[in-house]
N, C-alpha and C. Protein backbone atom coordinates (compact mmCIF):
# COMPACT_ATOMS: atom_id res chain seq x y z
N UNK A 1 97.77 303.73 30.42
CA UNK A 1 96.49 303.60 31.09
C UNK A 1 96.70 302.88 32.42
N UNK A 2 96.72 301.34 32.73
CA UNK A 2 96.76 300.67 33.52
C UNK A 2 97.96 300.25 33.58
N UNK A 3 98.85 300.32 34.90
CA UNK A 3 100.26 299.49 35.05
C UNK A 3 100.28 297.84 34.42
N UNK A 4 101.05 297.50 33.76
CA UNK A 4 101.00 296.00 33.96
C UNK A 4 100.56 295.67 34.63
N UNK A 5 99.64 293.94 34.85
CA UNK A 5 99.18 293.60 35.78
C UNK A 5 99.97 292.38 35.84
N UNK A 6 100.70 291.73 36.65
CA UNK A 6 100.69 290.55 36.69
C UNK A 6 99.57 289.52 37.04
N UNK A 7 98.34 288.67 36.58
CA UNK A 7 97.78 288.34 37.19
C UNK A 7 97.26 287.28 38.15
N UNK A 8 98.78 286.67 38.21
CA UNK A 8 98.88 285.83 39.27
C UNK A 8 99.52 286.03 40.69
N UNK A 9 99.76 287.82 41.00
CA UNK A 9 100.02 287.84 41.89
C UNK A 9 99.14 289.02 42.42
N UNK A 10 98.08 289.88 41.78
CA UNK A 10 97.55 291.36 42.24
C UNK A 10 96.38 291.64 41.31
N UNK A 11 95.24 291.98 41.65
CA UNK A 11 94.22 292.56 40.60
C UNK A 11 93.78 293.79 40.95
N UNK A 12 93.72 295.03 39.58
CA UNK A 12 93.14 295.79 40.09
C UNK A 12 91.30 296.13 40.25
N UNK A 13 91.16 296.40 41.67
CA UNK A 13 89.94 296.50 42.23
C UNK A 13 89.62 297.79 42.66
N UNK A 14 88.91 298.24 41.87
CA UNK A 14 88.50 299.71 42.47
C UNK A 14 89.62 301.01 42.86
N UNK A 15 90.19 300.65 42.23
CA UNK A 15 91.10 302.02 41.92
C UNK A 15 92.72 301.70 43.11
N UNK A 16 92.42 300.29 43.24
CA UNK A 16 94.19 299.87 44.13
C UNK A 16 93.69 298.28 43.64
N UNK A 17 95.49 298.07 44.04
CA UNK A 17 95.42 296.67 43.84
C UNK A 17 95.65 295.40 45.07
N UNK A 18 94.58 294.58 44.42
CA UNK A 18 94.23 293.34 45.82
C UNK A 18 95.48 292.62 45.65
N UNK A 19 96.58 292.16 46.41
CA UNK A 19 97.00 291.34 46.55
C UNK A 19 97.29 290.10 47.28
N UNK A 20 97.65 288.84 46.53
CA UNK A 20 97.50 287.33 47.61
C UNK A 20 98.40 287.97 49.24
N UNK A 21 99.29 289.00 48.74
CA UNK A 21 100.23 289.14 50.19
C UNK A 21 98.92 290.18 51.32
N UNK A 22 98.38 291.27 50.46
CA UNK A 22 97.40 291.75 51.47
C UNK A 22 96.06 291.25 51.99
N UNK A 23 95.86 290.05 51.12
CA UNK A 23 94.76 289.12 51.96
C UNK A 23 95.59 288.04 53.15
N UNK A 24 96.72 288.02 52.52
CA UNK A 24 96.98 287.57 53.62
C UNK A 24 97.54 288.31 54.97
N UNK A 25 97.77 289.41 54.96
CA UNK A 25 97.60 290.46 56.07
C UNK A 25 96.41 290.71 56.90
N UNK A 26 95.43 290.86 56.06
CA UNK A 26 93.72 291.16 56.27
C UNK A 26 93.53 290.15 57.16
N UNK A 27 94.24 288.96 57.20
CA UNK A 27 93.99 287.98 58.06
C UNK A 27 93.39 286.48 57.14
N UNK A 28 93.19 286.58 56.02
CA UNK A 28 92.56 285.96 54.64
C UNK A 28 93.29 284.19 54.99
N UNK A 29 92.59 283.33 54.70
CA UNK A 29 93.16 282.12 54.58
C UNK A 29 93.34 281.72 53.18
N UNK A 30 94.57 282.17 53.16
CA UNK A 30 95.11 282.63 51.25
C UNK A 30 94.87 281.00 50.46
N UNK A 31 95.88 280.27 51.65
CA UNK A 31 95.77 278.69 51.20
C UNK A 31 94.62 277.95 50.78
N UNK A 32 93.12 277.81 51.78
CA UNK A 32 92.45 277.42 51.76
C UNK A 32 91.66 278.26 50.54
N UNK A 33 91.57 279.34 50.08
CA UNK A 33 90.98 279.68 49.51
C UNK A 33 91.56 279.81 48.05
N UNK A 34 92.85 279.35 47.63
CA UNK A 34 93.63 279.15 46.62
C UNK A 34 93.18 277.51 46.27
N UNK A 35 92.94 276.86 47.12
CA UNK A 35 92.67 275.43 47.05
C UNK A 35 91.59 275.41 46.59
N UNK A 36 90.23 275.81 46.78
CA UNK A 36 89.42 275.87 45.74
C UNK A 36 89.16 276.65 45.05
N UNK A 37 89.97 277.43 44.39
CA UNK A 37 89.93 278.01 43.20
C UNK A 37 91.15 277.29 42.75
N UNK A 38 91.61 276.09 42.64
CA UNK A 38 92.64 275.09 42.13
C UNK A 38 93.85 275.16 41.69
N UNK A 39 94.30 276.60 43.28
CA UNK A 39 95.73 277.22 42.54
C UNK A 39 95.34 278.20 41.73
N UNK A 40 94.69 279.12 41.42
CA UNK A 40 94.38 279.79 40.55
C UNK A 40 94.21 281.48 40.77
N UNK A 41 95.71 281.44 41.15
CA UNK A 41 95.40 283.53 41.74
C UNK A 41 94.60 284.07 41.07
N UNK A 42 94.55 284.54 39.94
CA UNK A 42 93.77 285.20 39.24
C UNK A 42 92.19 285.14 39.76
N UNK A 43 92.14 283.90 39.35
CA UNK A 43 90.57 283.45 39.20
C UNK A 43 90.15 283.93 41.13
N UNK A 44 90.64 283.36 41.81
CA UNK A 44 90.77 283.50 43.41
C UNK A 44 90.68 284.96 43.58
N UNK A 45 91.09 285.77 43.22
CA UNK A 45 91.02 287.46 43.22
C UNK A 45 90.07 287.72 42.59
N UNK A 46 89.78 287.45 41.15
CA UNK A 46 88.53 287.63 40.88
C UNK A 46 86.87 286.79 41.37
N UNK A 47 86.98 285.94 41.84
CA UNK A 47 85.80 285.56 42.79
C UNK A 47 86.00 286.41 44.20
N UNK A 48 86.80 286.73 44.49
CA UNK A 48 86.88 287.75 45.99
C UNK A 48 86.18 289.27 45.37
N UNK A 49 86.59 289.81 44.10
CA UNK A 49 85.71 290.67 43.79
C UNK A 49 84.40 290.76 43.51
N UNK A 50 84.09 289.34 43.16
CA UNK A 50 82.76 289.37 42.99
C UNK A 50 81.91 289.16 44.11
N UNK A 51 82.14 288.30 44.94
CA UNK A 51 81.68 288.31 46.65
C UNK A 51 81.94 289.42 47.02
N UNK A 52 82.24 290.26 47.09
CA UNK A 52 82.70 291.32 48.17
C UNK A 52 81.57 292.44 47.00
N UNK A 53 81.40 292.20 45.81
CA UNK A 53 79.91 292.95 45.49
C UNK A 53 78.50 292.80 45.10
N UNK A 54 78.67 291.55 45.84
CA UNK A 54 77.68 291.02 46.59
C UNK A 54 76.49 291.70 46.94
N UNK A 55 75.25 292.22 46.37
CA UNK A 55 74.25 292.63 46.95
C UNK A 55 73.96 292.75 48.09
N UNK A 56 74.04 291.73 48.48
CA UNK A 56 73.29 290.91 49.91
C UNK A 56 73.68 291.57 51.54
N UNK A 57 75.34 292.42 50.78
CA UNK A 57 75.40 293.23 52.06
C UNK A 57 74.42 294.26 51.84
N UNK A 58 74.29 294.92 50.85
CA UNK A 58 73.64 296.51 51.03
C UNK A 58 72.43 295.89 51.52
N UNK A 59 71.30 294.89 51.30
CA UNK A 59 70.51 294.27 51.52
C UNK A 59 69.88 294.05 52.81
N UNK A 60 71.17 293.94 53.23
CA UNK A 60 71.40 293.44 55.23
C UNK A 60 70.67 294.64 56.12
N UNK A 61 71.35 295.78 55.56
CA UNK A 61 71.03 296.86 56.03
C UNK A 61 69.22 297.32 56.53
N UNK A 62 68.76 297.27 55.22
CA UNK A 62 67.74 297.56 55.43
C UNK A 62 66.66 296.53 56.43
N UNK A 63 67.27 295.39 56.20
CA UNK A 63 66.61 294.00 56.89
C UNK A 63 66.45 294.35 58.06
N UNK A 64 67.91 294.56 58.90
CA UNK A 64 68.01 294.98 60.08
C UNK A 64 67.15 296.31 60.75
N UNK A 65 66.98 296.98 59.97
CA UNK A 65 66.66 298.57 60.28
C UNK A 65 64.75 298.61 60.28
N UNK A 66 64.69 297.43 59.24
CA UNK A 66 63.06 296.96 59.81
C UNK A 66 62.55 296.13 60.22
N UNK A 67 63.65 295.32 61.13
CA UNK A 67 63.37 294.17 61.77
C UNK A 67 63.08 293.10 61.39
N UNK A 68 63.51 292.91 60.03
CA UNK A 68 62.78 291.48 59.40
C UNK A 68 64.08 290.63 59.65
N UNK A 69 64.02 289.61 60.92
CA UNK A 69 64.94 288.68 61.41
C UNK A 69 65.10 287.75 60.48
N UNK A 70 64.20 287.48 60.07
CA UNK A 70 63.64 286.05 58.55
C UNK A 70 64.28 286.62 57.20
N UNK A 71 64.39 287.71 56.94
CA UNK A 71 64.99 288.32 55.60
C UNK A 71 66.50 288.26 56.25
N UNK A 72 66.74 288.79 57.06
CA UNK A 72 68.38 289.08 57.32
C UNK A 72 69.02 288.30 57.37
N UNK A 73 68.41 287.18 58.26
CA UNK A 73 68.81 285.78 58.28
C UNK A 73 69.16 284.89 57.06
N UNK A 74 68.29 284.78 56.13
CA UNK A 74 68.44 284.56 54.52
C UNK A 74 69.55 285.17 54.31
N UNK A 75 69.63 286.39 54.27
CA UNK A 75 71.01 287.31 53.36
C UNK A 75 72.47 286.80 54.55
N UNK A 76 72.38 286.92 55.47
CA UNK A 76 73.56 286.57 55.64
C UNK A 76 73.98 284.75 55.97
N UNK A 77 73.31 284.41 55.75
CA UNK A 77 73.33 282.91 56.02
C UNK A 77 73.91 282.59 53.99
N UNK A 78 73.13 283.41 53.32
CA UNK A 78 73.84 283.39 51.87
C UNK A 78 75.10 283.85 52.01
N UNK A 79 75.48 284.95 52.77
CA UNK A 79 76.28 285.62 52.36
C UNK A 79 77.72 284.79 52.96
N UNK A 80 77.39 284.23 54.46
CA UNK A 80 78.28 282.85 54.87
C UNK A 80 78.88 282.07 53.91
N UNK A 81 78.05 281.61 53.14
CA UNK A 81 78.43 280.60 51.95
C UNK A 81 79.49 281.06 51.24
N UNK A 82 78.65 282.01 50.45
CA UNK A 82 80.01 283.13 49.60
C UNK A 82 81.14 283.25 50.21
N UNK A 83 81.70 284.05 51.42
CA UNK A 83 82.60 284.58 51.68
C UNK A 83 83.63 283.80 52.53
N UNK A 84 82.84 282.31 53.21
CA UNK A 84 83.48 281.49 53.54
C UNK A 84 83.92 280.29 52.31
N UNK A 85 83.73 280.47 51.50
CA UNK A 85 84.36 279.76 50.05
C UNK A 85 85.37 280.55 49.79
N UNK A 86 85.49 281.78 49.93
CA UNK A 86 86.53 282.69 49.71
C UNK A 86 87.76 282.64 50.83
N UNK A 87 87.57 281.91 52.03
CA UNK A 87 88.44 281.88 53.51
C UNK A 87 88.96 283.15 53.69
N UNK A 88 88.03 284.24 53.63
CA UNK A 88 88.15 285.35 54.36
C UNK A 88 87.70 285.85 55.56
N UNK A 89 88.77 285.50 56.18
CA UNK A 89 88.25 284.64 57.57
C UNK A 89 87.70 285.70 58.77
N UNK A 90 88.33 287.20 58.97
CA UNK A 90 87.34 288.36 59.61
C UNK A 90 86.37 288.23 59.05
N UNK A 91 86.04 288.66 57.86
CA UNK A 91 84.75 288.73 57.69
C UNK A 91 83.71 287.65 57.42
N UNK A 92 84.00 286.45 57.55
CA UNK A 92 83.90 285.23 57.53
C UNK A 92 82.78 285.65 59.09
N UNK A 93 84.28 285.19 60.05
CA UNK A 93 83.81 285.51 61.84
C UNK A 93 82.68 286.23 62.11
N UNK A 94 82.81 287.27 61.51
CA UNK A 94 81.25 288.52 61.82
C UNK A 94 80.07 287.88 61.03
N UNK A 95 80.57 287.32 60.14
CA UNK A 95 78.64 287.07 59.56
C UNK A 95 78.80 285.56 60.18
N UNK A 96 79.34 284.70 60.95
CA UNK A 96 79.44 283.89 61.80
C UNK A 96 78.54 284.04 62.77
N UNK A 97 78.83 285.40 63.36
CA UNK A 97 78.38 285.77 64.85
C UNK A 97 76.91 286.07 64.18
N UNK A 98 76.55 286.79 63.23
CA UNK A 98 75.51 287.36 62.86
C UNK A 98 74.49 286.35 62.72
N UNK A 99 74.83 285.45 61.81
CA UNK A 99 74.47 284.46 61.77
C UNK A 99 73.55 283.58 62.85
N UNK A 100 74.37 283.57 63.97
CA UNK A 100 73.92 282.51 65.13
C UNK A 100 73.30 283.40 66.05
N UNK A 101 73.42 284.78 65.50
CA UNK A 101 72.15 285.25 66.29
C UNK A 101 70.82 285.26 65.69
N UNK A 102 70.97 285.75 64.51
CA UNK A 102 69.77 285.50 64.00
C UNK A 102 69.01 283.70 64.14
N UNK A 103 69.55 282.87 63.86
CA UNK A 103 69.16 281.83 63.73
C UNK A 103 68.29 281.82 64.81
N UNK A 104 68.78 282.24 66.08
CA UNK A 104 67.98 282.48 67.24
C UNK A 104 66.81 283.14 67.17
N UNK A 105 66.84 283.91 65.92
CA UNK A 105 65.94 285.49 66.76
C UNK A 105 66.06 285.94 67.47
N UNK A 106 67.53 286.71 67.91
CA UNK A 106 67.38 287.10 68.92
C UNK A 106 66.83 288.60 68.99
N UNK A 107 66.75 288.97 69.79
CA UNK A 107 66.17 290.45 69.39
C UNK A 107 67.20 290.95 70.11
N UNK A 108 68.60 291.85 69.67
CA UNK A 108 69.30 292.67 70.10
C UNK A 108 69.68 293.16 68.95
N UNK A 109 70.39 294.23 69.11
CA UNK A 109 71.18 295.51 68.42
C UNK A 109 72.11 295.19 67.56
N UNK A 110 71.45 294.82 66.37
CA UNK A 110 72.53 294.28 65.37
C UNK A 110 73.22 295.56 64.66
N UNK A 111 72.56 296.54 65.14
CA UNK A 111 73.46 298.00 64.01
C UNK A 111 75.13 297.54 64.49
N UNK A 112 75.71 297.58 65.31
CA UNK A 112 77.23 297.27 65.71
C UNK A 112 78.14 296.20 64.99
N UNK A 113 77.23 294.87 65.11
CA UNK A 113 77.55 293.83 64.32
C UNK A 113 77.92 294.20 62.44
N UNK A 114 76.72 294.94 62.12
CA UNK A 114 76.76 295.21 60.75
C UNK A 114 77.68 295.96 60.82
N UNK A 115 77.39 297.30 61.45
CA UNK A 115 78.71 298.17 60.59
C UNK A 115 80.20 297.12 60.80
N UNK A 116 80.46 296.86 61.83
CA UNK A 116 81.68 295.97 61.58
C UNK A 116 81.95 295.20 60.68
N UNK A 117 80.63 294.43 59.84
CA UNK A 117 80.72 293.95 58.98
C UNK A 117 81.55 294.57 57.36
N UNK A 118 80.80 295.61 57.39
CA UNK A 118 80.63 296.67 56.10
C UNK A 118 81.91 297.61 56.61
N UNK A 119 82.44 297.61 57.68
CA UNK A 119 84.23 298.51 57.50
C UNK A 119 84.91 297.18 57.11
N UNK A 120 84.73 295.98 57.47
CA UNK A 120 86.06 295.06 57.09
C UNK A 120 86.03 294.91 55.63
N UNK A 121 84.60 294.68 54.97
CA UNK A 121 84.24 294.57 53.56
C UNK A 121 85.15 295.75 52.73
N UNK A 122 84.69 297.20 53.73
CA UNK A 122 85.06 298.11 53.29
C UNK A 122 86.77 298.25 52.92
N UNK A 123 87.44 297.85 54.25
CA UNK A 123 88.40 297.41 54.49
C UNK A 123 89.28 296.81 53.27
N UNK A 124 88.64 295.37 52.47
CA UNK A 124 89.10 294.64 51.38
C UNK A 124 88.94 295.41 50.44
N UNK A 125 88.01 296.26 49.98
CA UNK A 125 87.56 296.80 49.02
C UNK A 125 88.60 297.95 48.13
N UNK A 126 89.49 298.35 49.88
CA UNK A 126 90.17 299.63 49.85
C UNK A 126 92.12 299.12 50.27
N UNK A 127 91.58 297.77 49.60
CA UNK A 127 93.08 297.55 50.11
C UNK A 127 93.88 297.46 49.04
């Protein structure tokens, strides 16, 4: 059925396997995010799966697309929390930027911001 897993070094996620070496390619702050999960690959791979299916992105989408600055703002200001506990640090950066615009209100063209968001997600998902 399933190859061995070792699970302190790879989990399988969606039909490939995540490893500490390809988060740390992705650009991932393997260390910092091994540190609070207390040394704990496994567990550290499996909280990265569970953030990364995360509602709150598909969520984003629609926020944006009907202008509710106050909803979007909520979801990714949550979604900050999550994924910066994880020190996944691209996608960390983009809901960073997203972030401090909304806080603003600003009114510009967040479709660009998001999809960038949702290929890097996509990105981990498919790595």
């Amino acid at each position: 059925m399933f190859p061995a897993l070792n699970s302190f070094s790879n989990r399988y996620v969606k039909g490939v396997f995540m490893t500490i070496d390809s988060l740390r390619d992705f650009g991932a702050n393997v260390d910092e995010g091994l540190e609070r999960c207390m040394g704990m690959e496994d567990f550290y791979l499996e909280m990265i799966e569970m953030g990364l299916s995360d509602e709150r992105f598909e969520n984003l989408g629609p926020a944006f697309e009907s202008g509710n600055l106050d909803d979007a703002f909520e979801l990714v200001h949550a979604l900050k929390g999550v994924i910066g506990n994880l020190a996944l640090s691209p996608l960390y950066n983009t809901i960073c930027e997203l972030t401090e615009h909304l806080r603003s209100r600003e009114q510009i063209d967040y479709k660009p911001l998001y999809d960038k968001l949702m290929a890097q997600r996509k990105e981990l998902l498919e790595m």
